[in-house]
N, C-alpha and C. Protein backbone atom coordinates (compact mmCIF):
# COMPACT_ATOMS: atom_id res chain seq x y z
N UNK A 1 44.45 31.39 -46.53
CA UNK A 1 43.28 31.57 -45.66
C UNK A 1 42.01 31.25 -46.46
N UNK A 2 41.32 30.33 -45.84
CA UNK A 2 39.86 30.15 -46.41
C UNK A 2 38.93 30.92 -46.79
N UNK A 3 38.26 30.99 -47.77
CA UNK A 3 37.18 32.79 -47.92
C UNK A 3 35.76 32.02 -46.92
N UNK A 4 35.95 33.37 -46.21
CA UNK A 4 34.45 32.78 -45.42
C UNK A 4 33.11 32.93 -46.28
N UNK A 5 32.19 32.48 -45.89
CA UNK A 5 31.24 32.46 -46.70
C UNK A 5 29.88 33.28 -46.10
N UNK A 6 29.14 34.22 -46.82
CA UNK A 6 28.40 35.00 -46.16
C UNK A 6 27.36 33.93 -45.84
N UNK A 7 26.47 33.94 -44.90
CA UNK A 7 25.62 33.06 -44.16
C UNK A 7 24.30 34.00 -44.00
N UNK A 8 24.64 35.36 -44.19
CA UNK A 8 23.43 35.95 -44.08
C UNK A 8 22.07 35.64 -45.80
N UNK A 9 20.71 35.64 -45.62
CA UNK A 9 20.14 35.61 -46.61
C UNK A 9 19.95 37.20 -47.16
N UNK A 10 19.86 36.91 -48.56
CA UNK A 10 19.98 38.62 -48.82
C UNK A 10 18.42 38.48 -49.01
N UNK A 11 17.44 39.43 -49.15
CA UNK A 11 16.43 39.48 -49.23
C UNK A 11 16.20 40.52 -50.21
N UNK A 12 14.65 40.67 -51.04
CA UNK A 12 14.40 41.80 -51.50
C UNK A 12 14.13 42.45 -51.34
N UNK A 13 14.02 44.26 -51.68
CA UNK A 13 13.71 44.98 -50.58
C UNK A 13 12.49 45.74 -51.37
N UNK A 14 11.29 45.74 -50.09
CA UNK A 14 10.11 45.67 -50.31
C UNK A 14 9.81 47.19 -49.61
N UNK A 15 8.76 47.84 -49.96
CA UNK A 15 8.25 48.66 -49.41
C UNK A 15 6.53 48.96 -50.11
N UNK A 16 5.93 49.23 -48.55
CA UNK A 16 4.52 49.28 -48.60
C UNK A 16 4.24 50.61 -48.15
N UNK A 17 3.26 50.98 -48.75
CA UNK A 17 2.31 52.33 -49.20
C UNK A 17 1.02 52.29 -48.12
N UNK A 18 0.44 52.60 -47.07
CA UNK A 18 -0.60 52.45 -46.25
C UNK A 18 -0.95 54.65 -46.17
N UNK A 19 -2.45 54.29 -47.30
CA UNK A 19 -2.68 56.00 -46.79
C UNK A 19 -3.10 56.28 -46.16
N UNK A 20 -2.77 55.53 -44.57
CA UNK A 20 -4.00 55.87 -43.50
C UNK A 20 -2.87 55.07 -42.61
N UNK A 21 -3.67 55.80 -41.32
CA UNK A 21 -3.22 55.56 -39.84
C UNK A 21 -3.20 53.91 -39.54
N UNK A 22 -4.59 53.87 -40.09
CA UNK A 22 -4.91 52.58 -39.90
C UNK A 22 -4.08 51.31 -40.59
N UNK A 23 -4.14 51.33 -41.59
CA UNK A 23 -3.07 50.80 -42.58
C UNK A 23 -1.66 50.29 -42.24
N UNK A 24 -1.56 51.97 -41.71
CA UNK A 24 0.01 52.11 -41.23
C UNK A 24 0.64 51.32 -40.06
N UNK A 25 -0.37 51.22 -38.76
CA UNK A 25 -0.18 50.40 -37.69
C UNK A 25 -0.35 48.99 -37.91
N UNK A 26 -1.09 48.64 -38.90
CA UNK A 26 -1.38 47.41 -39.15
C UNK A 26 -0.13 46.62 -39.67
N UNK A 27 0.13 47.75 -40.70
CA UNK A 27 1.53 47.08 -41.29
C UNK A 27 2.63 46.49 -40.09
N UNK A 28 2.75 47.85 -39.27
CA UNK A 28 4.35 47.90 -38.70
C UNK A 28 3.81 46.54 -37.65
N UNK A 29 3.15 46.48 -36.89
CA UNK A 29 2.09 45.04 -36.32
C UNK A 29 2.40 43.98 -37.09
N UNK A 30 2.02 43.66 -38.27
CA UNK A 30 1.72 42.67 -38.75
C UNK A 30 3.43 41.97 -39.25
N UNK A 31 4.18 43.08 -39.02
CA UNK A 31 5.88 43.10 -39.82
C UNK A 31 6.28 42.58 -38.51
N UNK A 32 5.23 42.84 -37.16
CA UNK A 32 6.87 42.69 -36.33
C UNK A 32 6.14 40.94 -35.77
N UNK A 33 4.88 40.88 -36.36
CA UNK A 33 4.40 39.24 -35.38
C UNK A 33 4.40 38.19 -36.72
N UNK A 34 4.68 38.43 -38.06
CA UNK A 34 4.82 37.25 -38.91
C UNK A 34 6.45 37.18 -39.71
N UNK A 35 7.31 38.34 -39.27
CA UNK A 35 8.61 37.83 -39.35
C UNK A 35 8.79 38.58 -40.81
N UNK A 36 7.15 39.51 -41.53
CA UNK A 36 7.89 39.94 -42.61
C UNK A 36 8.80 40.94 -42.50
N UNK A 37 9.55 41.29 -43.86
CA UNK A 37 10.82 42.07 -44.49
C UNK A 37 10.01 43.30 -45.54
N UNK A 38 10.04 44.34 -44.83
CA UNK A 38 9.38 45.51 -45.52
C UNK A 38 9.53 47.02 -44.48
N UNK A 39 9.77 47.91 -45.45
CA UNK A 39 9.79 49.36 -45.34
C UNK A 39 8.09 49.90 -45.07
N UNK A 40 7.74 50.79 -44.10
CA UNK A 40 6.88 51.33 -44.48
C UNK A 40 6.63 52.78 -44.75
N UNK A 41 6.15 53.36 -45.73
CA UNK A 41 5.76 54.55 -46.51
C UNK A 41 4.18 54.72 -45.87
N UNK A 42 4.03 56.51 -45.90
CA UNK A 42 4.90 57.55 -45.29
C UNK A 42 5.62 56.66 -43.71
N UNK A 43 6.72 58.02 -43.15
CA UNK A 43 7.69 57.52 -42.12
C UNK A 43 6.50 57.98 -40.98
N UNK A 44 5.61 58.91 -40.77
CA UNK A 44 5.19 59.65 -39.84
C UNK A 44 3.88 59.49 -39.54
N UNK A 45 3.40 58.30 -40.38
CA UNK A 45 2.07 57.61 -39.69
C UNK A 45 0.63 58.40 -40.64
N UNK A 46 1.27 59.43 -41.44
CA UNK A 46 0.51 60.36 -42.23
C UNK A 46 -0.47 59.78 -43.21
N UNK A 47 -1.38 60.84 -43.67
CA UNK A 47 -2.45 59.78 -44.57
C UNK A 47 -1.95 60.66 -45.66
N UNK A 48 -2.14 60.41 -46.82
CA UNK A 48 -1.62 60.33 -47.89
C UNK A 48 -2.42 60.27 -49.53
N UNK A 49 -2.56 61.21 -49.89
CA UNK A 49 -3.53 61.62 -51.44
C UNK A 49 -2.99 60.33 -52.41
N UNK A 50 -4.02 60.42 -53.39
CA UNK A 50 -3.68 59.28 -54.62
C UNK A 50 -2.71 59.85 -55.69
N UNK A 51 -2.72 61.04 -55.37
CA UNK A 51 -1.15 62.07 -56.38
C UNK A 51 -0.14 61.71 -55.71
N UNK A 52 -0.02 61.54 -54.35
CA UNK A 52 1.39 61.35 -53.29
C UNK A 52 1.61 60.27 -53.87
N UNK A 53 0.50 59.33 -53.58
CA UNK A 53 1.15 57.61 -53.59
C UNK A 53 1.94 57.63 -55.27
N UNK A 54 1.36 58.25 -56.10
CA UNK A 54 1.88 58.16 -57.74
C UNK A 54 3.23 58.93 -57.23
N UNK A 55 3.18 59.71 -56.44
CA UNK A 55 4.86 60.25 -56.64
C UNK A 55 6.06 59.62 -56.26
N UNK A 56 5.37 59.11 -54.59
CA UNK A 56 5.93 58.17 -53.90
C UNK A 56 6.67 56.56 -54.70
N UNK A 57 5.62 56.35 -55.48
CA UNK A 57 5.54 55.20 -55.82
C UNK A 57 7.26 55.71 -57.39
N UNK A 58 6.87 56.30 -57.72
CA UNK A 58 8.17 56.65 -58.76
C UNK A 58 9.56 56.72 -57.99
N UNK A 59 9.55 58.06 -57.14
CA UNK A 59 10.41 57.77 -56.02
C UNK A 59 11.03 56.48 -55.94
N UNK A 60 10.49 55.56 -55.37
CA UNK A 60 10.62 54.39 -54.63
C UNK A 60 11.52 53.70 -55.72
N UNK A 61 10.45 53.58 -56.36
CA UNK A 61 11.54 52.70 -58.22
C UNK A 61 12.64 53.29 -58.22
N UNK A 62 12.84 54.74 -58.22
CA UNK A 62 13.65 55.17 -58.55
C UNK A 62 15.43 55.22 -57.53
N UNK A 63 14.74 54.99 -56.51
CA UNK A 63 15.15 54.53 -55.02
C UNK A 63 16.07 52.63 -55.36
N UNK A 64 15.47 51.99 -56.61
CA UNK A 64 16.20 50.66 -56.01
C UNK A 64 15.38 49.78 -55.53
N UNK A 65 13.93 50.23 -55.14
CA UNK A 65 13.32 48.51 -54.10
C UNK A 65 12.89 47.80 -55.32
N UNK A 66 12.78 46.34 -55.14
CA UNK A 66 12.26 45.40 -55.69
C UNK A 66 11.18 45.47 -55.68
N UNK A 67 10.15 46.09 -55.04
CA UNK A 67 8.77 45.37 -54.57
C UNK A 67 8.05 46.75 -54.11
N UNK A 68 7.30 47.52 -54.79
CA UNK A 68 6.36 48.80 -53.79
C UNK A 68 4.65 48.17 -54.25
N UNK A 69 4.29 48.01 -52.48
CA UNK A 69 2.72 47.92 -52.70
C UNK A 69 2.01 48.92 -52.39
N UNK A 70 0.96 49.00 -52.59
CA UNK A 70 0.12 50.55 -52.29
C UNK A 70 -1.08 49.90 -51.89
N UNK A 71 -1.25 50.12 -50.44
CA UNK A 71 -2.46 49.52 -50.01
C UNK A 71 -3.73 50.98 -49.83
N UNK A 72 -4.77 50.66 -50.13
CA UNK A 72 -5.72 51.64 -50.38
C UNK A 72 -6.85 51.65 -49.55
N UNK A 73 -8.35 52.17 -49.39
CA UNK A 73 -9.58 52.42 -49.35
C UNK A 73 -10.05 52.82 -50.77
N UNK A 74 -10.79 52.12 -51.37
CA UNK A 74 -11.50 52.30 -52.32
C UNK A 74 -12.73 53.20 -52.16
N UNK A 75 -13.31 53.37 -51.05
CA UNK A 75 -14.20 54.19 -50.66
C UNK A 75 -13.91 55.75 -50.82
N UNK A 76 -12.70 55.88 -50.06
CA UNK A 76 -12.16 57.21 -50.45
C UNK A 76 -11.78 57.86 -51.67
N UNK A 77 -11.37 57.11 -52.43
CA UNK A 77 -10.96 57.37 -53.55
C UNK A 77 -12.70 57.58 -54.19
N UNK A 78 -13.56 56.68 -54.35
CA UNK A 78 -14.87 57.40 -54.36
C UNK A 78 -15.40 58.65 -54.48
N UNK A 79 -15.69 59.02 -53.12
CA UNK A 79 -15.79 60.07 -52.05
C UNK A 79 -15.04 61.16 -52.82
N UNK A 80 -13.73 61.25 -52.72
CA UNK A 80 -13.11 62.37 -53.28
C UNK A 80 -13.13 62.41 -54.93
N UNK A 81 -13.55 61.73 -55.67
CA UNK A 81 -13.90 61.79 -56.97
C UNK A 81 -12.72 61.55 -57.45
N UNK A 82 -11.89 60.56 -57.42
CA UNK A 82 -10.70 60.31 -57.72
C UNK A 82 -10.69 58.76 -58.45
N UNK A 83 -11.88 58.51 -58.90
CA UNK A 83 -11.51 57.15 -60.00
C UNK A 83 -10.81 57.35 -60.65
N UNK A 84 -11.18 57.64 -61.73
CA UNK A 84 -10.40 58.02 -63.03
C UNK A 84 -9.14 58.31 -62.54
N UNK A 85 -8.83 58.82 -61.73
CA UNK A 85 -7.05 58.65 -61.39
C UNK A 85 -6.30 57.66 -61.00
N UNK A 86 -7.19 56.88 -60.09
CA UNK A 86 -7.11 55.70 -59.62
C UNK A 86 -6.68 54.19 -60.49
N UNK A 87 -7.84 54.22 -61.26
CA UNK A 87 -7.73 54.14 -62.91
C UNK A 87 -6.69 54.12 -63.99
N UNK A 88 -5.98 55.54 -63.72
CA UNK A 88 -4.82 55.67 -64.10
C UNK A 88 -3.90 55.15 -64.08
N UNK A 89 -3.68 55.03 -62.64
CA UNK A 89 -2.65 54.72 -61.89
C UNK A 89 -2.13 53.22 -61.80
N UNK A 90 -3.63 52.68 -61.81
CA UNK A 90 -3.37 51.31 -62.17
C UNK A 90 -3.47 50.89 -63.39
N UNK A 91 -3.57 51.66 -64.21
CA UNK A 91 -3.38 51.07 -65.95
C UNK A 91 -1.56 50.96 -65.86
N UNK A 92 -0.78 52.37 -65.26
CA UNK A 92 -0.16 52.79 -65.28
C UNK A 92 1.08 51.17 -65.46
N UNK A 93 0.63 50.80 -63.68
CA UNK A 93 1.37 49.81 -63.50
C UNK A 93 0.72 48.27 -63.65
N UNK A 94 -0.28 48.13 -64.59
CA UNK A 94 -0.74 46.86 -64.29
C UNK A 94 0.37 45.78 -65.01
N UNK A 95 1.37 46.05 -66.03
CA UNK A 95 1.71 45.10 -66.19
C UNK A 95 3.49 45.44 -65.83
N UNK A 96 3.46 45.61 -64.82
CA UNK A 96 4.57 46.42 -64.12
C UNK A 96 5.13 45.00 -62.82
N UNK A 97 5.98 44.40 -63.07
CA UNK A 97 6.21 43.25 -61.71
C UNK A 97 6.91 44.02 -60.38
N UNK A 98 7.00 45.08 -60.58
CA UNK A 98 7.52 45.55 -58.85
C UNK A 98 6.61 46.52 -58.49
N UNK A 99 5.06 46.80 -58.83
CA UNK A 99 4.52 47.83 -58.27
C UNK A 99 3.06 46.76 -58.13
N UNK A 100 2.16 46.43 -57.37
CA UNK A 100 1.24 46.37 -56.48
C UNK A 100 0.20 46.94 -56.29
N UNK A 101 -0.76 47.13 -56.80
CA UNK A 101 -1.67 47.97 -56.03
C UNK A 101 -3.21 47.48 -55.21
N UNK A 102 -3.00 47.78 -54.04
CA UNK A 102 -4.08 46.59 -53.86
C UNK A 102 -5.69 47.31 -52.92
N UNK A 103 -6.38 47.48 -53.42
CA UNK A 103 -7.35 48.72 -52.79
C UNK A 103 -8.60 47.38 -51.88
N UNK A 104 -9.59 48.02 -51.18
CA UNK A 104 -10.18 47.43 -50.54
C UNK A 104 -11.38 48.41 -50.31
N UNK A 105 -12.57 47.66 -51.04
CA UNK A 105 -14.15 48.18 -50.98
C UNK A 105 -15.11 47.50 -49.73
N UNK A 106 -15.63 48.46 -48.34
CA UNK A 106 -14.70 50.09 -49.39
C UNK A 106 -13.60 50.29 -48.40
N UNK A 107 -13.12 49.88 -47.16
CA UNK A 107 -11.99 49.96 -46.80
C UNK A 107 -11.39 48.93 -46.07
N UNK A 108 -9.98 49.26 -45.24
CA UNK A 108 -9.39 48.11 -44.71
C UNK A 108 -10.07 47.37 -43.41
N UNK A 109 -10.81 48.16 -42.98
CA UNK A 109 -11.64 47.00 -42.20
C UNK A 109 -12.39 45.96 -42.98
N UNK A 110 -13.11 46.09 -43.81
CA UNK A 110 -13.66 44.89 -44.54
C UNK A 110 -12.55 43.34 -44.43
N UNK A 111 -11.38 43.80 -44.56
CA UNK A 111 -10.43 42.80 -44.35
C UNK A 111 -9.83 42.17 -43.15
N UNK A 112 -9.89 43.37 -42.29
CA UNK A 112 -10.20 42.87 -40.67
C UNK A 112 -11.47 41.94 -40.53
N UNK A 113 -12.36 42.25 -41.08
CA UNK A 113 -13.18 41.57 -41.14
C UNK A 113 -13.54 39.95 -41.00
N UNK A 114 -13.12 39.69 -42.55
CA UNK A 114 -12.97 38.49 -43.09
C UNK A 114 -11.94 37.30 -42.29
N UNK A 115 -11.55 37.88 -41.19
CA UNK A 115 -10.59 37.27 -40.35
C UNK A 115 -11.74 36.31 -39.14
N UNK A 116 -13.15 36.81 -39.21
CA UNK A 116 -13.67 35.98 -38.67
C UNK A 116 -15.44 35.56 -38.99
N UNK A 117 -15.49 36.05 -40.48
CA UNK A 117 -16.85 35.65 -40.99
C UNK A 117 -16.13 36.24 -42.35
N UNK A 118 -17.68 35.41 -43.45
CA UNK A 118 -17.31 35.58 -44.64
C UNK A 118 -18.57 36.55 -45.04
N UNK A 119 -18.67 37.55 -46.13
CA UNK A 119 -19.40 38.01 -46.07
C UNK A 119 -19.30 38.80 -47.38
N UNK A 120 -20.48 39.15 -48.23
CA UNK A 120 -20.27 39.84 -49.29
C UNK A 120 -21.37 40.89 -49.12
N UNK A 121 -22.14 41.46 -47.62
CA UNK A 121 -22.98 42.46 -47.67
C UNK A 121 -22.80 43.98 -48.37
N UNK A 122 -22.94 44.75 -48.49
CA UNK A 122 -22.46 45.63 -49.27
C UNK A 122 -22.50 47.11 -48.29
N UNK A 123 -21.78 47.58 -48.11
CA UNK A 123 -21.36 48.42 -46.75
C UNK A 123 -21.49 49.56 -47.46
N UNK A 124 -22.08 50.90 -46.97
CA UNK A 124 -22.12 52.17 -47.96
C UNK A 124 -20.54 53.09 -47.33
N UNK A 125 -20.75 52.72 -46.44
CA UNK A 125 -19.00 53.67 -45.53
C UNK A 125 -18.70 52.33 -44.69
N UNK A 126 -16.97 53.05 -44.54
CA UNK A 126 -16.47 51.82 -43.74
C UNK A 126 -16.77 52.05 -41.78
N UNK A 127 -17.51 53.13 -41.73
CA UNK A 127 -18.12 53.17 -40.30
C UNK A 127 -19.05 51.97 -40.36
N UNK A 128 -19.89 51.42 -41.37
CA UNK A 128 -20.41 50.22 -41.50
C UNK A 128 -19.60 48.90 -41.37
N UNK A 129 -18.56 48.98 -41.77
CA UNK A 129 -17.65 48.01 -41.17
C UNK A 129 -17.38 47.78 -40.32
N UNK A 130 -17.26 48.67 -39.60
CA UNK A 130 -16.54 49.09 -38.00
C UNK A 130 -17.69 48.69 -37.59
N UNK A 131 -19.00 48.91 -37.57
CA UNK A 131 -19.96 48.71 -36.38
C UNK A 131 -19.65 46.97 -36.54
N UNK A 132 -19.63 46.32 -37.84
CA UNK A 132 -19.56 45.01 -37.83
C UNK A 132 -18.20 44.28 -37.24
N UNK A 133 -17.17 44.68 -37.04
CA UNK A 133 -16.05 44.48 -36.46
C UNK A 133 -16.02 44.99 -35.22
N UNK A 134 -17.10 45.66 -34.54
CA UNK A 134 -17.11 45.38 -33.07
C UNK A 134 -17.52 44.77 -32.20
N UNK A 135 -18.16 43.78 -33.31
CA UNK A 135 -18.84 42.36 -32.43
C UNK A 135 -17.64 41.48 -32.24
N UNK A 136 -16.55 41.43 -32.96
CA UNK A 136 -15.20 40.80 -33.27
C UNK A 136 -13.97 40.91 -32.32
N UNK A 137 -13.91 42.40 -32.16
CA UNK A 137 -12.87 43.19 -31.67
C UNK A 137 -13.35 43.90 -31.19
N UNK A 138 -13.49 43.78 -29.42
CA UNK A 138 -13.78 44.90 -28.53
C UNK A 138 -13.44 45.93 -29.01
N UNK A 139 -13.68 47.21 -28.80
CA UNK A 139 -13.30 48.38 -28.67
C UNK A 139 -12.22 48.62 -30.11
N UNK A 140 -12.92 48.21 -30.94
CA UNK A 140 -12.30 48.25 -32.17
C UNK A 140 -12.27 50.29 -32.41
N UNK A 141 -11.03 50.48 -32.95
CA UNK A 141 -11.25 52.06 -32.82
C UNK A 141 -9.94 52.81 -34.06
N UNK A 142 -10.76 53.90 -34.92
CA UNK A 142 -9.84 54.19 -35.52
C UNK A 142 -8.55 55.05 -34.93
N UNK A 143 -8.57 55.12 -33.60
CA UNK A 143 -7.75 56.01 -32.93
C UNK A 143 -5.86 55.62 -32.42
N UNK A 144 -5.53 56.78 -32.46
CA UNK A 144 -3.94 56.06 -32.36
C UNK A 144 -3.92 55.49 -31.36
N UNK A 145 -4.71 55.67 -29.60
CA UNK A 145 -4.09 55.26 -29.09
C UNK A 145 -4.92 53.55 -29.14
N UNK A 146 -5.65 52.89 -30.07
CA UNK A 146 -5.97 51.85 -29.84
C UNK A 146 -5.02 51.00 -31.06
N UNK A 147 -5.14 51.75 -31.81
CA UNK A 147 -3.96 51.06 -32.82
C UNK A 147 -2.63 50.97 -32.80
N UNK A 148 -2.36 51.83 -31.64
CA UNK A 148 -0.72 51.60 -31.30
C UNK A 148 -0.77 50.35 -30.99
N UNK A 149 -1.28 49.74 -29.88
CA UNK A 149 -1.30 48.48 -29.14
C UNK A 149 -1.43 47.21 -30.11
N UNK A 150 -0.39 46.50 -30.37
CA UNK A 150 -0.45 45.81 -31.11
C UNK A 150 -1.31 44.44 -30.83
N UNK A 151 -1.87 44.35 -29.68
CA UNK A 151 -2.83 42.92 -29.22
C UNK A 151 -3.79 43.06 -30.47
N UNK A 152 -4.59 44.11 -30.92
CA UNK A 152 -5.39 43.79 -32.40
C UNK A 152 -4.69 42.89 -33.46
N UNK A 153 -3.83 43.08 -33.54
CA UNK A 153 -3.54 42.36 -34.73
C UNK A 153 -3.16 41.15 -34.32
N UNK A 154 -2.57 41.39 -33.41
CA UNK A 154 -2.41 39.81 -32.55
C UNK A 154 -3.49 38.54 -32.67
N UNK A 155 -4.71 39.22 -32.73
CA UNK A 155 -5.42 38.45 -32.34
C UNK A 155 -6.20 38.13 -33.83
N UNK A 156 -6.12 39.34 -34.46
CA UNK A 156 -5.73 38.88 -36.17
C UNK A 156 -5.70 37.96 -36.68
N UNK A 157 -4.76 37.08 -36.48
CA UNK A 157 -3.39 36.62 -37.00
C UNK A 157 -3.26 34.72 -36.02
N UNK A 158 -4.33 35.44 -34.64
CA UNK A 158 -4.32 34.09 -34.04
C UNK A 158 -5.08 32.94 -34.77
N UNK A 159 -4.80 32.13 -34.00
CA UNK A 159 -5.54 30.45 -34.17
C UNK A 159 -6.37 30.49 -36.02
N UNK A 160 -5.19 30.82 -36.76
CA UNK A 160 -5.56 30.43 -37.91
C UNK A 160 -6.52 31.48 -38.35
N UNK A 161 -7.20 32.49 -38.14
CA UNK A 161 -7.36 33.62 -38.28
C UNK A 161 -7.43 34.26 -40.13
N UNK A 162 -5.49 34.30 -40.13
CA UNK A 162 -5.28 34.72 -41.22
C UNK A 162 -5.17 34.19 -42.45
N UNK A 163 -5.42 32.92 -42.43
CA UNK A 163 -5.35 31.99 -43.35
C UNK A 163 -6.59 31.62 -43.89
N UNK A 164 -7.67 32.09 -42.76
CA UNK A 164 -9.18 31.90 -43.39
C UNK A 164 -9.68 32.75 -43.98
N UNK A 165 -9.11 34.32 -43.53
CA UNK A 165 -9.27 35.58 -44.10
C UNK A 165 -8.94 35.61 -45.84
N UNK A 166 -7.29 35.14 -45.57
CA UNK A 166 -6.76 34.71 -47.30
C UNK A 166 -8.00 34.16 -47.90
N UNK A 167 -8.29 33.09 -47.48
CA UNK A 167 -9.55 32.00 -48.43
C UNK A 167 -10.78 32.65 -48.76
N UNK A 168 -11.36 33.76 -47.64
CA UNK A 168 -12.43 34.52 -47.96
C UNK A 168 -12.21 34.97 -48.99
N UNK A 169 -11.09 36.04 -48.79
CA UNK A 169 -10.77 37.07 -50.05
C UNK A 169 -10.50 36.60 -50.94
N UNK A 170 -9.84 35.67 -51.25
CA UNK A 170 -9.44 35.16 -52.81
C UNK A 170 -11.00 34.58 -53.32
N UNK A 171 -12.12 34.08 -52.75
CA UNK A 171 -12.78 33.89 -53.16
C UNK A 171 -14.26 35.05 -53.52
N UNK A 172 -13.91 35.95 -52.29
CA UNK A 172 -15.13 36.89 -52.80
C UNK A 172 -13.62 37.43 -53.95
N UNK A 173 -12.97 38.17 -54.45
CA UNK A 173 -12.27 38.40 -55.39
C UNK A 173 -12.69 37.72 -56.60
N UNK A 174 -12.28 36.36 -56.52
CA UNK A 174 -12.79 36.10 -58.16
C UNK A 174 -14.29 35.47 -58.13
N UNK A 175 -14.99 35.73 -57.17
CA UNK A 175 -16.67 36.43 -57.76
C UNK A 175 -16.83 37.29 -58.46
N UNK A 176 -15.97 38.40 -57.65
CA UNK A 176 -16.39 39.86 -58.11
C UNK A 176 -15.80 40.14 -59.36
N UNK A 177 -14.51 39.11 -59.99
CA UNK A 177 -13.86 39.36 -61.21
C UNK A 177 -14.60 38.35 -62.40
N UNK A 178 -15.86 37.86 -61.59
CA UNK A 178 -16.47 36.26 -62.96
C UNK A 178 -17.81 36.77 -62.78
N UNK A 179 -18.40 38.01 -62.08
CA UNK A 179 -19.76 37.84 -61.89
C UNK A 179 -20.03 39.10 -62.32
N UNK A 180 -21.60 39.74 -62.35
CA UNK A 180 -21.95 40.99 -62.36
C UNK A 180 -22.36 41.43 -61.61
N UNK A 181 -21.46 42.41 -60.47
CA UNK A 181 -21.99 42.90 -59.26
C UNK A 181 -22.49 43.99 -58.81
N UNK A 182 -22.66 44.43 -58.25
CA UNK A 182 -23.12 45.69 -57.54
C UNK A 182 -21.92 46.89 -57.41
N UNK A 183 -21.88 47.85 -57.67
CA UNK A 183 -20.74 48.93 -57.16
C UNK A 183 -20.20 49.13 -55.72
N UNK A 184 -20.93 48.90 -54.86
CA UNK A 184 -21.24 48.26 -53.44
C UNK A 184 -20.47 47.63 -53.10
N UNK A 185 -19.94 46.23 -53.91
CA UNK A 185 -19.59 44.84 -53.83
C UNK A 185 -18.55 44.96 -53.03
N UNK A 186 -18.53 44.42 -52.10
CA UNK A 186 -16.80 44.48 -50.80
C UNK A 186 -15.78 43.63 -51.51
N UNK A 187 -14.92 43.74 -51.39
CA UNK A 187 -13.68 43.49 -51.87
C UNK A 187 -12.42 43.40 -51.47
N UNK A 188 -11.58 42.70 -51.41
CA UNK A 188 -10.30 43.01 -50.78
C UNK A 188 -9.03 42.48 -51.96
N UNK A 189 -8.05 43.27 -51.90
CA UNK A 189 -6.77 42.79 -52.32
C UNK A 189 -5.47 42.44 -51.33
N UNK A 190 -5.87 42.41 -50.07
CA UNK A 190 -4.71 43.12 -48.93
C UNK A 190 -4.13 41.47 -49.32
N UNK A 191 -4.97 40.21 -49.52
CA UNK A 191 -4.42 39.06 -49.35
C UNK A 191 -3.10 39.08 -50.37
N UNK A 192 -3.40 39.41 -52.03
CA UNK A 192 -2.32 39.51 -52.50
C UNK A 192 -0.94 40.07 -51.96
N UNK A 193 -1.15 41.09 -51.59
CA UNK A 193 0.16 41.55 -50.65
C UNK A 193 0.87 40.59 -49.50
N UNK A 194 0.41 40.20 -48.76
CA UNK A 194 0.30 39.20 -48.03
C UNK A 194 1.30 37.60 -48.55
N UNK A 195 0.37 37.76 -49.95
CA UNK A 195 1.25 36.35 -50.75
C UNK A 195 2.62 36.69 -50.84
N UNK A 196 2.57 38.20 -51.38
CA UNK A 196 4.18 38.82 -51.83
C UNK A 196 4.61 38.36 -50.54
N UNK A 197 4.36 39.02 -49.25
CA UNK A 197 5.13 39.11 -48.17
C UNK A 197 5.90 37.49 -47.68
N UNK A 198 4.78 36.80 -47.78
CA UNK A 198 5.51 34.90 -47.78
C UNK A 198 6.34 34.85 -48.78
N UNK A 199 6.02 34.57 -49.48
CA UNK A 199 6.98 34.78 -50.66
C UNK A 199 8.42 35.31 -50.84
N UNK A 200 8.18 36.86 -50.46
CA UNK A 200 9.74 37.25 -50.21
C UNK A 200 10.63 36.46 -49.14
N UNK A 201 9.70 35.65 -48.44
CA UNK A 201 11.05 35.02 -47.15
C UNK A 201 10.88 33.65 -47.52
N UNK A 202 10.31 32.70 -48.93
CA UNK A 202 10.54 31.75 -49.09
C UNK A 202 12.01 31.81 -50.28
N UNK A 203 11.97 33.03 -50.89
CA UNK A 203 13.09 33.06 -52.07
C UNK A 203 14.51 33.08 -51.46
């Protein structure tokens, strides 16, 4: 008898860190309309301290995945006086190839953002974002029942959208890594994650 041959692709197994509601819907959205391969952390939609994500994040290694990202608000971490941990955390793993960390000044709307202008204004809270992402996105809202509905991200993601967003960010990024900026300075890493996510379904 012939040995059959498995036909399935094995993939690596990825899991992402979102400490917020917002984050969180975006992910499971964004997993089910570009075909990526990823777990998301917490299971219950919960927001989540910068001690959790360090525990979580060991866990996880310790768990077997190939791949844990930790998507952030940099603002918060601010706010709650949590640099220096932050800090930590990423000394911890910077030269670490399965851990990720990718924060956003000062939060994940800034990256919603960049999906349809480029912009390096300097936002003091991400309610400043939001007022600017409601010229974008009707009824843009941090609330579950607007983020359940996955048409936001939909529209994300439309007519090339996300590919201009990538180009923003990689370029305000290495401004902000070649220049001398402001503490202010908006920022995003979500694109790196993003690369991982292509990536895992080109290997």
């Amino acid at each position: 008898m012939s040995r059959q041959i498995n036909k399935h692709k094995q993939y690596k197994r990825y899991v992402v860190l979102g400490d917020g509601q917002t984050e969180q819907f975006y992910l499971d959205h964004l997993k089910d309309i570009c075909g990526f391969r990823y777990s998301i952390r917490p299971l219950l939609f919960n927001s989540i301290t910068i001690e959790k994500a360090a525990d979580l994040i060991k866990d996880l290694l310790d768990d077997g995945y190939d791949m844990v990202i930790y998507l952030t608000d940099y603002d918060t971490i601010v706010n709650q006086n949590k640099v220096e941990k932050f800090k930590k955390l990423v000394n911890k793993y910077k030269n670490y190839p399965k851990v990720m960390i990718c924060e956003t000044m000062p939060s994940i709307e800034f990256w919603f953002l960049l999906h349809f202008t480029k912009t390096t204004r300097e936002f003091g809270t991400s309610e400043e974002v939001t007022c600017q992402l409601l010229k974008h996105i009707a009824g843009f809202s941090k609330d579950e029942a607007f983020l359940r509905n996955p048409k936001w991200v939909v529209d994300l993601c439309a007519n090339g959208k996300l590919d201009k967003a990538m180009v923003y960010a990689k370029d305000i990024l290495k401004r902000k890594q070649q220049e001398e900026v402001g503490s202010h300075f908006p920022y995003t890493k979500v694109q790196l994650a993003i690369e991982c996510f292509e990536e895992q379904l080109r290997v």
